[in-house]
C-alpha atoms as a PDB file:
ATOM      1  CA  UNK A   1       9.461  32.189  -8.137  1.00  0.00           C
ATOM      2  CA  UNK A   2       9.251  28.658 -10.049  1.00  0.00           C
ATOM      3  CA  UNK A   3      12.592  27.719  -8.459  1.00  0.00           C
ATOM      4  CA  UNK A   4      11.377  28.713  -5.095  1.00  0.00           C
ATOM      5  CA  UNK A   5       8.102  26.648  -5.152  1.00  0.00           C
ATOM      6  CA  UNK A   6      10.187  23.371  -6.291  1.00  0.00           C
ATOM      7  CA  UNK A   7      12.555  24.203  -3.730  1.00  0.00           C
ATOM      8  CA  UNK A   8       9.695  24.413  -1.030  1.00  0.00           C
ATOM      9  CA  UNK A   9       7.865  21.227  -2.609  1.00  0.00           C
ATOM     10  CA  UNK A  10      10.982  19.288  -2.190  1.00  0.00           C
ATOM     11  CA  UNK A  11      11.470  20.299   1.410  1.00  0.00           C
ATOM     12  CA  UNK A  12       7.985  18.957   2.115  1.00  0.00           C
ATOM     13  CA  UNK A  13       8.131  15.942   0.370  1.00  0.00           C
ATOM     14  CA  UNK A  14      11.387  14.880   1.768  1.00  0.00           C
ATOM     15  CA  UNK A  15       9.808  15.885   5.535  1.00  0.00           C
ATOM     16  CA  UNK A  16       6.840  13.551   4.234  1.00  0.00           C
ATOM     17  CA  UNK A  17       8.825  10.666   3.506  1.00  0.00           C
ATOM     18  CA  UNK A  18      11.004  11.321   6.946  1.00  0.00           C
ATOM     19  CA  UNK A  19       7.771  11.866   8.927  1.00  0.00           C
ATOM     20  CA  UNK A  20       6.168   8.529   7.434  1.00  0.00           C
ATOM     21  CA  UNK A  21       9.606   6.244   7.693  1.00  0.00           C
ATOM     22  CA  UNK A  22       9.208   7.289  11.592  1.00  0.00           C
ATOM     23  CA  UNK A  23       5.669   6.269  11.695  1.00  0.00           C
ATOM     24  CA  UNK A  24       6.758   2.940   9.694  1.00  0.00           C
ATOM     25  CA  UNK A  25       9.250   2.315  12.086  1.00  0.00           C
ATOM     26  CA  UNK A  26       6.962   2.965  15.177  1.00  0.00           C
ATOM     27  CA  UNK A  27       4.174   0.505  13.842  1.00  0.00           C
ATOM     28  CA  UNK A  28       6.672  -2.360  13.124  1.00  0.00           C
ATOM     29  CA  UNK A  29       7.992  -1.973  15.807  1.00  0.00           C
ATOM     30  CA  UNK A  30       4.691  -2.003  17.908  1.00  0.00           C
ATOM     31  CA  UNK A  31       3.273  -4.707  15.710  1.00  0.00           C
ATOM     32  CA  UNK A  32       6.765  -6.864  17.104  1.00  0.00           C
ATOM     33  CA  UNK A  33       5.451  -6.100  20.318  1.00  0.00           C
ATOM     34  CA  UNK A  34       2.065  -7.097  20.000  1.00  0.00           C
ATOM     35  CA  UNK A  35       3.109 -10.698  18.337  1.00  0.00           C
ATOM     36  CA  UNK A  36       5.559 -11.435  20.962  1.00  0.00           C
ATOM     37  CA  UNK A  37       2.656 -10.208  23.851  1.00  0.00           C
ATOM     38  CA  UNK A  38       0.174 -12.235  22.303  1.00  0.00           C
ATOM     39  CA  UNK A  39       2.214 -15.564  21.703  1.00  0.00           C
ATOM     40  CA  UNK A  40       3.716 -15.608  25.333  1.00  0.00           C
ATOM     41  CA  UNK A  41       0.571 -14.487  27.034  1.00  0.00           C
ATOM     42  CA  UNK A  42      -1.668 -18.448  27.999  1.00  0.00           C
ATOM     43  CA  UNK A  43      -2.265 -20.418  26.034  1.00  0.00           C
ATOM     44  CA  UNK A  44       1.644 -19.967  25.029  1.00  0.00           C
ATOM     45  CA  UNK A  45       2.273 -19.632  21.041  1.00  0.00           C
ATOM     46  CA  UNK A  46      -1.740 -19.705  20.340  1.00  0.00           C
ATOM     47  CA  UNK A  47      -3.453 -16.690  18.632  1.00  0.00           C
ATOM     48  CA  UNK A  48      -7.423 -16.542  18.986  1.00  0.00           C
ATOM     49  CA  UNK A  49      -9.058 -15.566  15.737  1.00  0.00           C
ATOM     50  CA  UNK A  50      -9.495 -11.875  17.114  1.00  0.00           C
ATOM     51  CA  UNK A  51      -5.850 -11.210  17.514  1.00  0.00           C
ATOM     52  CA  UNK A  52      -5.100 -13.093  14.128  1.00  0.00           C
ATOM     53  CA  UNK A  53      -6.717 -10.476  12.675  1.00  0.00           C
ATOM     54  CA  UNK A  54      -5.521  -7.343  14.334  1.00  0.00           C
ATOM     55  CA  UNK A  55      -2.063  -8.228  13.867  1.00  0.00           C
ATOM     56  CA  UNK A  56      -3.104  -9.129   9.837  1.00  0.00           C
ATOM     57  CA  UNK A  57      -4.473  -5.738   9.593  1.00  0.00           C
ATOM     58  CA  UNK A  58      -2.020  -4.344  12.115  1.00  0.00           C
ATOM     59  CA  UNK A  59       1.043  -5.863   8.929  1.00  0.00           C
ATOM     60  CA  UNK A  60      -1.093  -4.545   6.120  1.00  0.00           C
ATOM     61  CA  UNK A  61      -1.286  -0.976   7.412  1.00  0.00           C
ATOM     62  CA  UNK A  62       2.525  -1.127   7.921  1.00  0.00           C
ATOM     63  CA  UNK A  63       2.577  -1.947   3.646  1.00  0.00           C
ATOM     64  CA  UNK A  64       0.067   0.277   3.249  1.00  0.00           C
ATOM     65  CA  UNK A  65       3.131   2.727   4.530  1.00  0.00           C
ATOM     66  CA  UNK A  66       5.640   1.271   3.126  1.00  0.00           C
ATOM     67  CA  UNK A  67       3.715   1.853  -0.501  1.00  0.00           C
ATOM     68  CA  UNK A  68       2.795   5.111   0.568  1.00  0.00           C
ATOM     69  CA  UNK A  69       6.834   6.021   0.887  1.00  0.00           C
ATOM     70  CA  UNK A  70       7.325   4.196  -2.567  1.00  0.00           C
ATOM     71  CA  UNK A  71       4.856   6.658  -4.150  1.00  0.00           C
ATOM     72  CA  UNK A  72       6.455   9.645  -2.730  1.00  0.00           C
ATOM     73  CA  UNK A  73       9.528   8.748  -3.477  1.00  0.00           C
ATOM     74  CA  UNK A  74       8.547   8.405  -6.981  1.00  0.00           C
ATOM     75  CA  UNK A  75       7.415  11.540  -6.751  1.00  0.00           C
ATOM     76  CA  UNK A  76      10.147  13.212  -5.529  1.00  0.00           C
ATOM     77  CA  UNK A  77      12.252  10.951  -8.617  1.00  0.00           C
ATOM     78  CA  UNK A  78       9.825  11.837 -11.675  1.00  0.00           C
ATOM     79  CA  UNK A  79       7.632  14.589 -10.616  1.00  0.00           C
ATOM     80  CA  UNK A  80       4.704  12.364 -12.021  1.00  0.00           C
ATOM     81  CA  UNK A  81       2.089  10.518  -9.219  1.00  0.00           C
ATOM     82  CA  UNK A  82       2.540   7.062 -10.755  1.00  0.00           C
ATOM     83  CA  UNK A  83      -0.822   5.296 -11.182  1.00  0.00           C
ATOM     84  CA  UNK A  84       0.102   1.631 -10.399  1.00  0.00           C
ATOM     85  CA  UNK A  85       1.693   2.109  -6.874  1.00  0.00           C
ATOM     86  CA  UNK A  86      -1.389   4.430  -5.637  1.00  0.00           C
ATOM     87  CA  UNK A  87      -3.375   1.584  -7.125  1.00  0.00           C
ATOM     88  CA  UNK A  88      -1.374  -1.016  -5.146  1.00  0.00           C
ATOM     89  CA  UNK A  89      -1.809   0.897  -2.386  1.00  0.00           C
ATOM     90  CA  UNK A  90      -5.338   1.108  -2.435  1.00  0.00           C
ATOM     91  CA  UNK A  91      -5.495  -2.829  -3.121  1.00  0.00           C
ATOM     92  CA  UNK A  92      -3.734  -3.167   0.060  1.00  0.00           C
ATOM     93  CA  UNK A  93      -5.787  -1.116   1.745  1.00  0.00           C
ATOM     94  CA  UNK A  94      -9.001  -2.442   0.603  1.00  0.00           C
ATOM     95  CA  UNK A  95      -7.768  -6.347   1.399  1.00  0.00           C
ATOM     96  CA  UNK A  96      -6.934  -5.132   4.731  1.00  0.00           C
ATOM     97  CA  UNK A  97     -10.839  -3.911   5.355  1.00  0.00           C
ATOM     98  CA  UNK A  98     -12.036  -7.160   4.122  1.00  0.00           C
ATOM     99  CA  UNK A  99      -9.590  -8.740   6.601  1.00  0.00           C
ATOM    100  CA  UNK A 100     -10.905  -6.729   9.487  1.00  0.00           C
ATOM    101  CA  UNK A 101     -14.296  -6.514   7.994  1.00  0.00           C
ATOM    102  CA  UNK A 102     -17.037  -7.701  10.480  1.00  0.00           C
ATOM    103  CA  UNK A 103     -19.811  -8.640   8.148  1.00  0.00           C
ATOM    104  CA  UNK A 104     -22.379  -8.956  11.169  1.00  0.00           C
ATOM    105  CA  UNK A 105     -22.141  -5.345  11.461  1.00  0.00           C
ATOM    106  CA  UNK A 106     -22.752  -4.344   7.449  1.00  0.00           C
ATOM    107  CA  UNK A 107     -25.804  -4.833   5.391  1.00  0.00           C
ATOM    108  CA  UNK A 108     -25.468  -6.967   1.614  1.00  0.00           C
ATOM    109  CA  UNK A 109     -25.374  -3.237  -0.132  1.00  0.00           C
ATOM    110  CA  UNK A 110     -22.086  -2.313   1.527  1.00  0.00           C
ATOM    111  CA  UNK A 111     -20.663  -5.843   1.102  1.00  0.00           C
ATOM    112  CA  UNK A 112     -21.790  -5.339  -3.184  1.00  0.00           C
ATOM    113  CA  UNK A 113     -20.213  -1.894  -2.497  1.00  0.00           C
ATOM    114  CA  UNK A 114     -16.698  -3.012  -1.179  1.00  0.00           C
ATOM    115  CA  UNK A 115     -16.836  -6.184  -3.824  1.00  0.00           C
ATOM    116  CA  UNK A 116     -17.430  -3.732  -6.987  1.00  0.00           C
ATOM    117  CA  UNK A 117     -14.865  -1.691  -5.769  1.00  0.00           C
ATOM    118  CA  UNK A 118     -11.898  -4.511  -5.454  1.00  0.00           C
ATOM    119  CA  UNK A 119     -13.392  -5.846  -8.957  1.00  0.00           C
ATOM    120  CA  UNK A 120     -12.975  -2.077 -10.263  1.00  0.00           C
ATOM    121  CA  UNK A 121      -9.378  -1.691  -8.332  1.00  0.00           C
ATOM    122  CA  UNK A 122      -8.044  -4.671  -9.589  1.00  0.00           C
ATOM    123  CA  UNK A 123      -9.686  -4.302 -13.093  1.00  0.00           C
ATOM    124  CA  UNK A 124      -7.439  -0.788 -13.181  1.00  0.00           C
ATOM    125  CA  UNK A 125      -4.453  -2.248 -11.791  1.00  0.00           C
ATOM    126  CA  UNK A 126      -4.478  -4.841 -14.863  1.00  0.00           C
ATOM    127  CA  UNK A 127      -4.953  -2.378 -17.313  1.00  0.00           C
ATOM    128  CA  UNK A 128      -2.008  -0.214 -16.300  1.00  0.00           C
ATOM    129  CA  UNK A 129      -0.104  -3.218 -15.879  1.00  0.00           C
ATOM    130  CA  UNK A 130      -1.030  -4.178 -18.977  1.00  0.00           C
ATOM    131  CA  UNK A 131       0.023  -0.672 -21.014  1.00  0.00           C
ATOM    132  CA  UNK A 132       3.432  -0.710 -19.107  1.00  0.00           C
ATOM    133  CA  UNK A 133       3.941  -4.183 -20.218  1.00  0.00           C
ATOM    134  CA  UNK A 134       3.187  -3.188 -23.690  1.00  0.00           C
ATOM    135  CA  UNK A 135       4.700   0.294 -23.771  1.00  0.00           C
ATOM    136  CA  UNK A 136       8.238  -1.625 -21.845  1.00  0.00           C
ATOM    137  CA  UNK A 137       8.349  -4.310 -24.483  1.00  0.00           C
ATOM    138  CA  UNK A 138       7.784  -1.481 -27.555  1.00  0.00           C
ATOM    139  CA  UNK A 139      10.354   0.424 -26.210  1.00  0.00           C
ATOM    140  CA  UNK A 140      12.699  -2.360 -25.884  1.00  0.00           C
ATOM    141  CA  UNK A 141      11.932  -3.835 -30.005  1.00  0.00           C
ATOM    142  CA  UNK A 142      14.698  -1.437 -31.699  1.00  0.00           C
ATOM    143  CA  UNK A 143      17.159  -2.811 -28.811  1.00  0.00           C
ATOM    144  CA  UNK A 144      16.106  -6.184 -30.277  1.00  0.00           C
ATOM    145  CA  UNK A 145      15.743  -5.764 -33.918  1.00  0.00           C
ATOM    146  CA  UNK A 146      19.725  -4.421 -33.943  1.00  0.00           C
ATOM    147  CA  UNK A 147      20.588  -8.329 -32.694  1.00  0.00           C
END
């Protein structure tokens, strides 16, 4: 039964990460289009603020995917959800908000919301960083104390 369920997890992750790569590939692909539509469309190779920032957020949801594939396929690799891509991930995903973010349409409270969550994002993302730093460089001291 055990070797069934991996089996079946494995065929779903691996349709996951074929599913998403298609849906990468779409968006860049529709982002392309978008760039060269708004740079030849008058006044030729000038972007208005507006489209600046849909095609921003339109490139940071296409690495928001492109994370999202490196955390299944770490998955798929260690069987463990690895804590500093899903952090990246949510990083991105928060900076692209704040890029789109119209702040005429949000009171101060969700503005304090959305900072104390990038301060509590990126606050995790150094710690981890931090412990695999420190776990890397005391796994590689009896490679260096044999010099």
């Amino acid at each position: 039964m055990n070797k069934w369920l991996r089996t079946f997890e494995h065929l779903i992750i691996r349709s996951l990460i074929f599913m998403l790569a298609v849906i990468v590939l779409i968006s860049t692909v529709e982002l392309g289009y978008l760039l060269v539509k708004d740079i030849v469309s008058p006044p030729l190779f000038f972007l208005e603020i507006d489209q600046l920032l849909e095609l921003f957020g339109f490139f940071l949801l296409i690495l928001i995917g492109i994370e999202l594939l490196e955390t299944i396929k770490a998955y798929l690799k260690d069987q463990v959800v690895h804590s500093e891509i899903v952090l990246e991930v949510a990083l991105i995903a928060i900076a692209r908000k704040v890029i789109i973010l119209d702040l005429k349409e949000y009171n101060s409270t969700v503005i304090l919301g959305i900072a104390a969550l990038i301060i509590t994002i990126s606050g995790a993302y150094y710690i981890v960083r931090r412990k695999l730093r420190i776990d890397f460089s005391e796994a590689c001291e009896p490679l260096i104390d044999k010099k």
